[in-house]
N, C-alpha and C. Protein backbone atom coordinates (compact mmCIF):
# COMPACT_ATOMS: atom_id res chain seq x y z
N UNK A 1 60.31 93.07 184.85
CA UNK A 1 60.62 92.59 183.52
C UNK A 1 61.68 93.47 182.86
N UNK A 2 61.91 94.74 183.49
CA UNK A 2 62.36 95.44 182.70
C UNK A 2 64.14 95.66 183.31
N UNK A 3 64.38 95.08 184.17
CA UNK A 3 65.86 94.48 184.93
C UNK A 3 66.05 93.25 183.88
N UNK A 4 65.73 92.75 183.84
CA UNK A 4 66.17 91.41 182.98
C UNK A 4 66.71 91.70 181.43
N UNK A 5 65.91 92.31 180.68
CA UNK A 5 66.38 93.09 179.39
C UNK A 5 67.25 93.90 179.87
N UNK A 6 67.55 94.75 180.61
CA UNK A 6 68.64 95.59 180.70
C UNK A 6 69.98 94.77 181.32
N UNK A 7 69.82 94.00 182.05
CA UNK A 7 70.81 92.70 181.98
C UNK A 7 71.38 92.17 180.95
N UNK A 8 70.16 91.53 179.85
CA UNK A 8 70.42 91.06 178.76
C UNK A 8 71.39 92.09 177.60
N UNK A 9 71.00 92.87 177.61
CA UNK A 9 71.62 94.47 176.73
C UNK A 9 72.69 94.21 177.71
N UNK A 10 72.82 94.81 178.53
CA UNK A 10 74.37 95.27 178.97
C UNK A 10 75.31 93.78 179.68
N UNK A 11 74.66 92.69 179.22
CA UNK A 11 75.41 91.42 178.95
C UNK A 11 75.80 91.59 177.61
N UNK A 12 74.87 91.76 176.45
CA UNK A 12 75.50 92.19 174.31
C UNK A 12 76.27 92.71 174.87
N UNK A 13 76.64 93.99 175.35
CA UNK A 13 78.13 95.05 175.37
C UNK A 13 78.96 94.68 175.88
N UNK A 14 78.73 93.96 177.01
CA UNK A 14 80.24 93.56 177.20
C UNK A 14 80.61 92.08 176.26
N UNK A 15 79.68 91.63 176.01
CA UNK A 15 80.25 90.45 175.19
C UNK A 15 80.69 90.57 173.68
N UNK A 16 79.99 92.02 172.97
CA UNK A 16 80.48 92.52 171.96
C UNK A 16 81.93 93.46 171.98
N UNK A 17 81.90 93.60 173.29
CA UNK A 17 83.09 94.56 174.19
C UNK A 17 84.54 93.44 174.00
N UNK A 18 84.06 91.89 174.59
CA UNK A 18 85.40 91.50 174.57
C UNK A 18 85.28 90.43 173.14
N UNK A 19 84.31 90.12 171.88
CA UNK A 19 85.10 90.17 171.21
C UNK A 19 85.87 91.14 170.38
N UNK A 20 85.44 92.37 170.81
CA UNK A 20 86.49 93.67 170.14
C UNK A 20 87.81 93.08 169.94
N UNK A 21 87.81 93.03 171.78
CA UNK A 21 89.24 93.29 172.46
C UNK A 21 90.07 92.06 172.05
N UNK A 22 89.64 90.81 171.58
CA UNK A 22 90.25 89.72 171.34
C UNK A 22 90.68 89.85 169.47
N UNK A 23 89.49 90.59 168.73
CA UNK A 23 89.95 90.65 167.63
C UNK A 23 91.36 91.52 167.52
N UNK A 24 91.37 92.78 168.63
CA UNK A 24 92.33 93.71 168.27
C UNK A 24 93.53 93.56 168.85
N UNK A 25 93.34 92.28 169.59
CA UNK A 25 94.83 91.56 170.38
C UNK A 25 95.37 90.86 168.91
N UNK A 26 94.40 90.05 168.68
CA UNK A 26 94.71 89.20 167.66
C UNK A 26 95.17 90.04 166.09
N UNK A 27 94.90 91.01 166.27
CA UNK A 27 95.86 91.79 164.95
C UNK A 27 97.03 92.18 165.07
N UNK A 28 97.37 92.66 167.04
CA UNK A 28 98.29 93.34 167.28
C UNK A 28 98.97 92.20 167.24
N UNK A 29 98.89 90.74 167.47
CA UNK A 29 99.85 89.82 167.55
C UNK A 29 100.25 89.09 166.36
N UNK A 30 99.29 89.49 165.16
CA UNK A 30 100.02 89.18 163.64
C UNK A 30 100.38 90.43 163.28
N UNK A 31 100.31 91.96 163.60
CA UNK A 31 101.27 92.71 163.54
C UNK A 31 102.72 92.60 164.07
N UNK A 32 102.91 91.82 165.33
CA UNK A 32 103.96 91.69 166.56
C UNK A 32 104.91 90.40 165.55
N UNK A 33 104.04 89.52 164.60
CA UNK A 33 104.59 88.45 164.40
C UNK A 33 105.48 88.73 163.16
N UNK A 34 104.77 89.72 162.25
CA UNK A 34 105.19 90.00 160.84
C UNK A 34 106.75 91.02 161.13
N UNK A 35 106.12 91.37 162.10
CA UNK A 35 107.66 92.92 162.18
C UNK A 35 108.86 92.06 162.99
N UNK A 36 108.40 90.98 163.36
CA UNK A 36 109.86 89.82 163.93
C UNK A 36 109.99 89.14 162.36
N UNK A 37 109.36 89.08 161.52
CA UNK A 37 110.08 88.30 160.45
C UNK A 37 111.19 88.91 160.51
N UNK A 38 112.46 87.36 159.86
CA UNK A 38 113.79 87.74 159.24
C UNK A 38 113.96 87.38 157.76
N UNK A 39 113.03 87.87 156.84
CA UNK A 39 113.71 87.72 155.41
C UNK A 39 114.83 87.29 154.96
N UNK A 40 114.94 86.24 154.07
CA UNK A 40 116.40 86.19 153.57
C UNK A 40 116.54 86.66 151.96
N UNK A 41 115.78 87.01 151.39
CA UNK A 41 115.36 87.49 149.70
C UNK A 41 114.95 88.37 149.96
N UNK A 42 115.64 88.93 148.91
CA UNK A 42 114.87 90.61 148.54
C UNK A 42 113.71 90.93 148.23
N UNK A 43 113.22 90.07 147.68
CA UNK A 43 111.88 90.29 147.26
C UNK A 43 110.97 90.31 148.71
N UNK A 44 111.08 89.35 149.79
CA UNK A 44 110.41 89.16 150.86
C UNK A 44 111.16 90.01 151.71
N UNK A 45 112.09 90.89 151.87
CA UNK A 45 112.56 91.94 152.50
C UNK A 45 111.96 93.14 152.14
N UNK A 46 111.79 93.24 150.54
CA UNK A 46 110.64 94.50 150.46
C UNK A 46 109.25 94.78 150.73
N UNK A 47 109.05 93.08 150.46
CA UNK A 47 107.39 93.07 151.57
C UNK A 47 106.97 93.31 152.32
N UNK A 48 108.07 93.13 153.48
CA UNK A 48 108.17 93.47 154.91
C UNK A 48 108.28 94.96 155.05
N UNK A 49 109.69 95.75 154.30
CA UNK A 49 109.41 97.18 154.20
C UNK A 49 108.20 97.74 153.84
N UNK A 50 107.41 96.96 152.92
CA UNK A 50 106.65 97.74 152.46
C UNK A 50 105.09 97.97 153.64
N UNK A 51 104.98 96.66 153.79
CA UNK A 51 104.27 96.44 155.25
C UNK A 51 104.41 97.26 156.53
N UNK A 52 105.76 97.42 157.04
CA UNK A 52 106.17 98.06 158.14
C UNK A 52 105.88 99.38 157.82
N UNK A 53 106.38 100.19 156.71
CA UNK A 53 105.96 101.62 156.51
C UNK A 53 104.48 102.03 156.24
N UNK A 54 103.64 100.79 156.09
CA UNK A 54 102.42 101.02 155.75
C UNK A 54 101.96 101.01 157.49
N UNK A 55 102.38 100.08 158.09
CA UNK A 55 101.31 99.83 159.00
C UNK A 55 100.65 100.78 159.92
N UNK A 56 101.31 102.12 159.97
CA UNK A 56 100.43 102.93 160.76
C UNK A 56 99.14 103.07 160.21
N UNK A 57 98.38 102.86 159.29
CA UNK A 57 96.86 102.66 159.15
C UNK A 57 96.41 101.61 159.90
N UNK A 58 96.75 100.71 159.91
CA UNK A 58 96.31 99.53 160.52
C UNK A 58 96.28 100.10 162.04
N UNK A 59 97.58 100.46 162.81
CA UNK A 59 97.92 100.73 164.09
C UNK A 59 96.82 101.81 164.31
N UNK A 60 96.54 102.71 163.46
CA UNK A 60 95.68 103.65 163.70
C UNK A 60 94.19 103.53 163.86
N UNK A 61 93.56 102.46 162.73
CA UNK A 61 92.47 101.71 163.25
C UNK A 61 92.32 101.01 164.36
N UNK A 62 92.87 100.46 165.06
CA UNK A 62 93.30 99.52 166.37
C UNK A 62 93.07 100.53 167.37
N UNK A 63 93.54 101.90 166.89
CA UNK A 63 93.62 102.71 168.15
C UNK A 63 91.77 103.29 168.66
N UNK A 64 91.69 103.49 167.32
CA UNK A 64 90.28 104.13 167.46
C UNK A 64 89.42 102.88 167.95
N UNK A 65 89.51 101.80 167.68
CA UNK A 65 89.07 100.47 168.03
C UNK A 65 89.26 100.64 170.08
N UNK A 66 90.01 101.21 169.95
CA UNK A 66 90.57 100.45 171.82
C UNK A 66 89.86 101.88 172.22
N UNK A 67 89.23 102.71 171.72
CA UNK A 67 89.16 104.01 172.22
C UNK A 67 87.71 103.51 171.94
N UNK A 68 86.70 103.19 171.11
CA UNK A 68 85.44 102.79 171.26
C UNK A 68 85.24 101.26 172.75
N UNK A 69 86.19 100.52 172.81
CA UNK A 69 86.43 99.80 173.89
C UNK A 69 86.70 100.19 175.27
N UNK A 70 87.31 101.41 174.96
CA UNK A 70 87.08 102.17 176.43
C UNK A 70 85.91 102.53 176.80
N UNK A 71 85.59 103.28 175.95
CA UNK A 71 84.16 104.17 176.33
C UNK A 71 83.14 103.09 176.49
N UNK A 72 82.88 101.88 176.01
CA UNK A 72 82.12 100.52 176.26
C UNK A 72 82.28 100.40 178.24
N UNK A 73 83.89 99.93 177.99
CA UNK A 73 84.03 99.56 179.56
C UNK A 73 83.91 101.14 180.71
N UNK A 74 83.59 101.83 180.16
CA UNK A 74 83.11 103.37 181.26
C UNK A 74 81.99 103.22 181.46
N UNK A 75 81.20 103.22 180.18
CA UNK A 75 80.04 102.74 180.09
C UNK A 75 79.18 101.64 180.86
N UNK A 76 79.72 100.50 181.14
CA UNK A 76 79.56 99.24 181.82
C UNK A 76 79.74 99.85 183.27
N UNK A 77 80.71 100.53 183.30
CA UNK A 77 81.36 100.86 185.05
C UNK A 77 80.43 102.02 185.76
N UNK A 78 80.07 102.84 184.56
CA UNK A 78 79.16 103.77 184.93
C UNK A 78 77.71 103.32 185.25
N UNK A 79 77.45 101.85 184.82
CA UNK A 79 75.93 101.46 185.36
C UNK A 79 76.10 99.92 186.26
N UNK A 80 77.64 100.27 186.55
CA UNK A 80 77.66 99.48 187.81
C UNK A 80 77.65 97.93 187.56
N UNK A 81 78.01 97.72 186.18
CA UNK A 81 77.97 96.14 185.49
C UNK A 81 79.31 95.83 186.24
N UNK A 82 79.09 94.57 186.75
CA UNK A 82 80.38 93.67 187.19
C UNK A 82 81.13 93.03 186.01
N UNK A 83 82.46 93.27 186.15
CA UNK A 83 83.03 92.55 184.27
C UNK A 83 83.67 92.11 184.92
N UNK A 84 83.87 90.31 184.71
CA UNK A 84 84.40 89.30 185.23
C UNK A 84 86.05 89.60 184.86
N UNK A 85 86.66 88.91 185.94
CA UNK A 85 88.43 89.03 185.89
C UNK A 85 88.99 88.84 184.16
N UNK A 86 88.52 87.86 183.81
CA UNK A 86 88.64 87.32 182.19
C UNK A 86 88.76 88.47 181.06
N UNK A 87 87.72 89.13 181.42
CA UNK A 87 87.54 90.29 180.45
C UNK A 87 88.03 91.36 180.60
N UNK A 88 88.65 91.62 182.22
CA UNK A 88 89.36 92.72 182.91
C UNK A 88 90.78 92.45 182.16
N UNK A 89 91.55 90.87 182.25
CA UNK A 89 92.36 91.18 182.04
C UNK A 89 92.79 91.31 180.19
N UNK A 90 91.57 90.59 179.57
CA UNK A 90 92.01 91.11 177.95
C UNK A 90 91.83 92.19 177.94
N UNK A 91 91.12 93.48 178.72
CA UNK A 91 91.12 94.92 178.40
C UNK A 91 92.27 95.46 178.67
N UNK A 92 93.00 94.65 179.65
CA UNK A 92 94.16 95.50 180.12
C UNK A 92 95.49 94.68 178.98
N UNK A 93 95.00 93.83 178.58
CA UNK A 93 96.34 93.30 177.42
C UNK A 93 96.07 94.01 176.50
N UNK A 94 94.91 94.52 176.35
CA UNK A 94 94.11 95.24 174.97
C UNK A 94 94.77 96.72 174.96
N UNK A 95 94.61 97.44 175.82
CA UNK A 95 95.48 98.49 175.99
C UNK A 95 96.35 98.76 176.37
N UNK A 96 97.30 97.88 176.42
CA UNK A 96 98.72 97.89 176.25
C UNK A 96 99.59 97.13 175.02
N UNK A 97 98.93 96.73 174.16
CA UNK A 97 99.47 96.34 172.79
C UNK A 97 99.97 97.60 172.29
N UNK A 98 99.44 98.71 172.06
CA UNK A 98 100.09 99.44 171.40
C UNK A 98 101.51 99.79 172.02
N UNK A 99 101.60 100.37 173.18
CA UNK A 99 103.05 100.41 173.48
C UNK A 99 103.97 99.89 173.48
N UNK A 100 103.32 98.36 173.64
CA UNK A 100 104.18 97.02 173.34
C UNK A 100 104.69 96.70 172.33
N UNK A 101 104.08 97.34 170.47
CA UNK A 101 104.33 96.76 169.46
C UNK A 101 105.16 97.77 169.08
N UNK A 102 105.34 98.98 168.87
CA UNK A 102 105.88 100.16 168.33
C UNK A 102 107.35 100.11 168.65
N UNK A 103 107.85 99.57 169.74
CA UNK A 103 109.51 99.46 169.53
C UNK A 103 109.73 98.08 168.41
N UNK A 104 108.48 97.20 168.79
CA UNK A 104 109.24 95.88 167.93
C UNK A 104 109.16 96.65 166.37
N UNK A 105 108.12 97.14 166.00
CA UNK A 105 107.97 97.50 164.59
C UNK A 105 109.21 98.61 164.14
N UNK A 106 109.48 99.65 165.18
CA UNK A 106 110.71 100.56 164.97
C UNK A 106 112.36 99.60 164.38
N UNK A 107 112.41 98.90 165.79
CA UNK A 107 113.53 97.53 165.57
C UNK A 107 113.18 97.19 164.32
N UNK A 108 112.13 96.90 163.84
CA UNK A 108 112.34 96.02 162.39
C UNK A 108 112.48 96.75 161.79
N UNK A 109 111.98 97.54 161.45
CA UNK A 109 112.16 99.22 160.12
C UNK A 109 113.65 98.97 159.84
N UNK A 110 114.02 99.55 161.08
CA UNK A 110 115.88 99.89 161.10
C UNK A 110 116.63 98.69 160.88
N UNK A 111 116.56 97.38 161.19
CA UNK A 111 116.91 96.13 160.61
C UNK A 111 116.60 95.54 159.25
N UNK A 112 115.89 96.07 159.16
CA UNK A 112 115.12 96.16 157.34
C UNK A 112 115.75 97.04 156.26
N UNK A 113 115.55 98.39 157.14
CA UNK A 113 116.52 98.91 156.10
C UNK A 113 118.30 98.76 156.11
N UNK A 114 118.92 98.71 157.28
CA UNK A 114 119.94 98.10 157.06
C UNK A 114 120.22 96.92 155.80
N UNK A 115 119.39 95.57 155.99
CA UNK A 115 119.22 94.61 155.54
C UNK A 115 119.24 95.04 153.99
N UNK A 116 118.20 96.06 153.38
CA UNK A 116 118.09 96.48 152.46
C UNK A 116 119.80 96.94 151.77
N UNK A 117 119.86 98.05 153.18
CA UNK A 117 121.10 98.42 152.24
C UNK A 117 122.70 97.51 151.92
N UNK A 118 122.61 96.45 152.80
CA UNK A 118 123.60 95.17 152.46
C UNK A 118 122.96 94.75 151.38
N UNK A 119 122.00 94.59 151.01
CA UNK A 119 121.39 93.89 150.04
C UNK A 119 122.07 94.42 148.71
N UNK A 120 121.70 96.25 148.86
CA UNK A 120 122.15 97.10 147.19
C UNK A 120 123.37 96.77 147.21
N UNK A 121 124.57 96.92 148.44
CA UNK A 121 125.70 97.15 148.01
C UNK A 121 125.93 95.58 147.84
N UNK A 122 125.70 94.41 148.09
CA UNK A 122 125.57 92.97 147.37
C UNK A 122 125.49 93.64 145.96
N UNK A 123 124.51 93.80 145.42
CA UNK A 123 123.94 93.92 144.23
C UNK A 123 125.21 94.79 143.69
N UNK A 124 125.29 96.28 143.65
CA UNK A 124 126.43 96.27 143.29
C UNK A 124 127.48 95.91 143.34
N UNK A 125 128.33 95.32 144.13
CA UNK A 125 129.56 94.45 143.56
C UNK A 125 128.92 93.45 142.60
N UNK A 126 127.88 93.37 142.71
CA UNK A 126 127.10 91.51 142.00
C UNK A 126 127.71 92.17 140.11
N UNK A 127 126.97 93.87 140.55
CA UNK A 127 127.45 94.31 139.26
C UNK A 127 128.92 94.57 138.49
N UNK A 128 129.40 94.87 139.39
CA UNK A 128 131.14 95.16 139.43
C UNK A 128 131.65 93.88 138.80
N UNK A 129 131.22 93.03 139.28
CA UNK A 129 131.97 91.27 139.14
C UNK A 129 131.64 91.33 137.84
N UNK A 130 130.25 91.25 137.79
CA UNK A 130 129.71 90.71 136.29
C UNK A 130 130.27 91.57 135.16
N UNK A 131 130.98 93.04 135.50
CA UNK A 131 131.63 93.83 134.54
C UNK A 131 132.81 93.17 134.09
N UNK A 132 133.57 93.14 135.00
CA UNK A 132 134.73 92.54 134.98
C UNK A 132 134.53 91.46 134.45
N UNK A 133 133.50 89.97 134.44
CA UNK A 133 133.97 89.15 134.12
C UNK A 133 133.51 89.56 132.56
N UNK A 134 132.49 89.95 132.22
CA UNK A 134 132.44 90.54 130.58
C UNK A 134 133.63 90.58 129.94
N UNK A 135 134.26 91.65 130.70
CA UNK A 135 135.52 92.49 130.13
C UNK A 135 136.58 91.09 129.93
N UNK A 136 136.98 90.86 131.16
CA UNK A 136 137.82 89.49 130.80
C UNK A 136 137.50 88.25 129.99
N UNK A 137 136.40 87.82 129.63
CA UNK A 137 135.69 86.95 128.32
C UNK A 137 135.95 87.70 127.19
N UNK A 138 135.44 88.81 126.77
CA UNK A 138 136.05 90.32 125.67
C UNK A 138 137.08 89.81 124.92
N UNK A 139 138.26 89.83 126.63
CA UNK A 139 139.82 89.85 126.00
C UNK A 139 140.01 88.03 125.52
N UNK A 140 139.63 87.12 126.05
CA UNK A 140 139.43 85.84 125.99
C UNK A 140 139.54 85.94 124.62
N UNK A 141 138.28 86.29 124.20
CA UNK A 141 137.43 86.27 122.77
C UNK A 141 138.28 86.38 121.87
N UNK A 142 138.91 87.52 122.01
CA UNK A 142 140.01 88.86 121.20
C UNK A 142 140.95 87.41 121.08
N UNK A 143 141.64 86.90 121.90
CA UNK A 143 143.22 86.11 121.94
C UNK A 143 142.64 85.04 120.93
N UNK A 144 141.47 84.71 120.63
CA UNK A 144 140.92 83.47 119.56
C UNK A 144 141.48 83.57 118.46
N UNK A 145 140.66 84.95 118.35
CA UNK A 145 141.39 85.81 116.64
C UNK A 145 142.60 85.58 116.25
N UNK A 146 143.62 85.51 117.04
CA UNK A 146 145.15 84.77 117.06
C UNK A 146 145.69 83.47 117.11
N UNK A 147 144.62 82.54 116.93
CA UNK A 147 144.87 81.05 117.14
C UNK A 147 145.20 80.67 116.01
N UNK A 148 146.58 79.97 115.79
CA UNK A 148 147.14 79.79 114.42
C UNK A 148 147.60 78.53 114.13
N UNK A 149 148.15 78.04 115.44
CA UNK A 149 148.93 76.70 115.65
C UNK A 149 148.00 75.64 115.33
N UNK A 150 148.08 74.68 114.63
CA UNK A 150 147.80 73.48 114.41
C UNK A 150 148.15 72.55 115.13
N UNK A 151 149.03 72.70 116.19
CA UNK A 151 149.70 71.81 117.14
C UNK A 151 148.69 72.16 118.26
N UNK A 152 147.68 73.16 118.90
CA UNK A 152 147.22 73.32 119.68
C UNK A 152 145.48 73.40 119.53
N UNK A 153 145.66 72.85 118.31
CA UNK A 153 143.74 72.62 118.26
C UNK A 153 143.53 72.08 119.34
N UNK A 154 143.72 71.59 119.53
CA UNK A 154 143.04 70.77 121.20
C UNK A 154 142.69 71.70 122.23
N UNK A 155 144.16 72.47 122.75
CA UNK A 155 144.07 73.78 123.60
C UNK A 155 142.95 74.96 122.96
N UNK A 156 142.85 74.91 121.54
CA UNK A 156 141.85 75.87 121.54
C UNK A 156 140.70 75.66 121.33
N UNK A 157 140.29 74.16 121.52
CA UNK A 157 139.14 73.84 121.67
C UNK A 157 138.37 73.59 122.98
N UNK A 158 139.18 73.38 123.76
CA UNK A 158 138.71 73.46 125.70
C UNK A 158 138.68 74.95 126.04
N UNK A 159 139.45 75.90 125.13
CA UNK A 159 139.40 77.00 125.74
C UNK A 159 137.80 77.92 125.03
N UNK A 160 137.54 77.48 123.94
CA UNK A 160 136.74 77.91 122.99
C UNK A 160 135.10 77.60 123.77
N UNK A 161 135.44 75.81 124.66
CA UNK A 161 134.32 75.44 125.11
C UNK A 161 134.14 75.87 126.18
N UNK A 162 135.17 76.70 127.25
CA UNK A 162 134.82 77.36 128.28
C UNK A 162 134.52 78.18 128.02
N UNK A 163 135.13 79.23 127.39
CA UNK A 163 134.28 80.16 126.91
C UNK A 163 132.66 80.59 126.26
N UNK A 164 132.28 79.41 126.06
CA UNK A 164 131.04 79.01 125.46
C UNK A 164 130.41 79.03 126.69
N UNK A 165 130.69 78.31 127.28
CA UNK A 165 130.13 78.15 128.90
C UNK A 165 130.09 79.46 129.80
N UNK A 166 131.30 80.59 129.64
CA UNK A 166 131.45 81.35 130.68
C UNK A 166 130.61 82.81 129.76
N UNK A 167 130.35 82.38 128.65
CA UNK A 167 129.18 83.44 128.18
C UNK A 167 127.71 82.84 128.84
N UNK A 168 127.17 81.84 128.09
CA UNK A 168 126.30 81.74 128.84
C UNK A 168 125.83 81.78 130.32
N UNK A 169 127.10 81.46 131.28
CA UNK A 169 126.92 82.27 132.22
C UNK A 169 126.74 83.60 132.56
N UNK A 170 127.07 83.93 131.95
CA UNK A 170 127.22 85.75 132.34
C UNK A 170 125.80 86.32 131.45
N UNK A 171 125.20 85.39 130.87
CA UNK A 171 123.90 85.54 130.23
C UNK A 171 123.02 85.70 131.56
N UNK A 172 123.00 84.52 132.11
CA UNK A 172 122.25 84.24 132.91
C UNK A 172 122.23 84.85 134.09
N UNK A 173 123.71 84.90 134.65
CA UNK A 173 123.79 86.18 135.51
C UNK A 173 123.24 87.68 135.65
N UNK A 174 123.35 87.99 134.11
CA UNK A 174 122.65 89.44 133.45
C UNK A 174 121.07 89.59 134.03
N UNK A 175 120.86 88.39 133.80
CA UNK A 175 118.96 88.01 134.12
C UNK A 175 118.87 88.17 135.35
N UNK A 176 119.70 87.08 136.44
CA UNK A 176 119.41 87.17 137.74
C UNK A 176 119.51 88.98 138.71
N UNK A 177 120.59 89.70 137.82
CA UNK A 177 120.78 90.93 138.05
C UNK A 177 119.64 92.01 137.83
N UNK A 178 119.14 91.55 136.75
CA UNK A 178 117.97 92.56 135.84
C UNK A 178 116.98 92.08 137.07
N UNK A 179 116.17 90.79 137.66
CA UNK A 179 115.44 90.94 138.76
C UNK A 179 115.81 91.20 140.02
N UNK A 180 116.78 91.36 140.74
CA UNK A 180 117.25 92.16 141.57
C UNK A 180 116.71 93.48 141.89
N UNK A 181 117.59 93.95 140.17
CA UNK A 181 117.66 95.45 139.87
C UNK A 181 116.11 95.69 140.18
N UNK A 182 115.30 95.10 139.29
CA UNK A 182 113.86 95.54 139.33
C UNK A 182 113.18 95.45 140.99
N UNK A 183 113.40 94.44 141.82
CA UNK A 183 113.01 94.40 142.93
C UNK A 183 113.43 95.62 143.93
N UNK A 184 114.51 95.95 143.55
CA UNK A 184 114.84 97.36 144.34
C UNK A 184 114.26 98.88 143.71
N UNK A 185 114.11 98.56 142.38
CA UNK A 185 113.44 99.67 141.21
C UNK A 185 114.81 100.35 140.97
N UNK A 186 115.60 99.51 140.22
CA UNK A 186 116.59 100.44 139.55
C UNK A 186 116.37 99.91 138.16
N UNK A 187 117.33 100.97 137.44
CA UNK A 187 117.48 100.97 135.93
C UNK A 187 118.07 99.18 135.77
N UNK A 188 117.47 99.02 134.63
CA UNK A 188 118.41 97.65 134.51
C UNK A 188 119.63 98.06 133.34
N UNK A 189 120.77 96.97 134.38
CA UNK A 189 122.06 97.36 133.60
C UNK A 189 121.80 96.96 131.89
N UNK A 190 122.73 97.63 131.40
CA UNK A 190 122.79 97.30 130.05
C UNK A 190 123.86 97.21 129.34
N UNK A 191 123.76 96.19 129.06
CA UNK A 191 125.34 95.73 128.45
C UNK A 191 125.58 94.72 127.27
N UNK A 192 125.14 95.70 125.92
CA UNK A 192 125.34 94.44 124.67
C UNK A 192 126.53 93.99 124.41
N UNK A 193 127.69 94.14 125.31
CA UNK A 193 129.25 93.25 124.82
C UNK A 193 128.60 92.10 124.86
N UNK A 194 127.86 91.11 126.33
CA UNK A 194 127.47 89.89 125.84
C UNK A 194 126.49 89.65 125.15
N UNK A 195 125.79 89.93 124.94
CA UNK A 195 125.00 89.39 123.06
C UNK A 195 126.08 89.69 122.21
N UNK A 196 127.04 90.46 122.13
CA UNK A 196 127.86 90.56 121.41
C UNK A 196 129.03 89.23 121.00
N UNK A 197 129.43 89.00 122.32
CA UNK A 197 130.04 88.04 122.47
C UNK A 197 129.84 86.77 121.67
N UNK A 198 128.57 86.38 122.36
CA UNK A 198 127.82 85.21 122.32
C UNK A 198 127.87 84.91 120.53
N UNK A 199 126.99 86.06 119.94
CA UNK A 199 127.18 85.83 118.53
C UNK A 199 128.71 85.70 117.54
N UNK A 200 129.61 86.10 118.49
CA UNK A 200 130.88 85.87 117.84
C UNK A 200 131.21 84.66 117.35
């Protein structure tokens, strides 16, 4: 009677043995899946950074995980349990995930932060432009103050209404910049010429 329970027991371990090994495949392969993302937004590019630099906790639990899974399958081998091909070979996919994932996750880091840093220097010219076009609306503004002709009300009324238009753009631009800025954690620019403008 007492072969049969010890059958039964060291049938639980290995069957608690390989769903270990299937849960800790199955992390390493939504780890494997997340560090191949290609972001196209900043916001979901910092997710990913932020993920990738985190994940050695995760990688580190996994490890201690495959290291209680060893000592299971020594364990099994040491009392002479037969572990079917099936389970042989998720132990052996099981302990080789880690070596397998650590270049893909390295590759992404360094493609990430690249990515990142096209991203700032985007952002700054994004800022450069938006200076410039301030500055050139400014002088726009300024040449109004000089509108005298009565023969050209017309001309200074298409020019008056683009201008109307190319502030509120640069309003809105200001905004799209200010969440940028914040997604990377910089200062947000500041620039009251356009409220200035605008109220002119």
């Amino acid at each position: 009677c007492a072969l049969p329970i010890s059958e039964i027991l060291l049938a639980q371990v290995l069957s608690d043995n390989m769903d270990e090994m299937n849960e800790v495949c199955m992390r390493f392969e939504q780890m494997n899946s997340r560090a191949m993302e290609k972001p196209k937004e900043s916001h979901d590019m910092k997710a990913l950074k932020a993920y990738l630099e985190g994940v050695g906790k995760e990688q580190k639990l996994l490890h201690d995980k495959i290291l209680n899974i060893s000592k299971r399958m020594d364990f099994l081998h040491g009392l002479g349990k037969e572990i079917p091909d099936e389970d042989m070979l998720i132990n052996t996919k099981t302990y080789m995930w880690p070596e397998k994932v650590q270049p893909v996750i390295n590759q992404a880091l360094d493609r990430i932060l690249g990515q990142e840093e096209r991203m700032e220097d985007a952002l700054r010219k994004r800022q450069r432009d938006f200076e410039d076009a301030v500055t050139a609306t400014t002088e726009k503004l300024a040449e109004c103050a000089t509108c005298g002709d009565p023969r050209l009300v017309g001309t200074y009324l298409a020019n008056v209404v683009k201008l109307r238009k190319d502030l509120e753009g640069l309003t809105e631009e200001l905004e799209l910049i200010h969440e940028q800025e914040e997604i990377f954690g910089w200062n947000p620019t500041v620039n009251p010429t356009v409220e200035d403008n605008i109220l002119k």
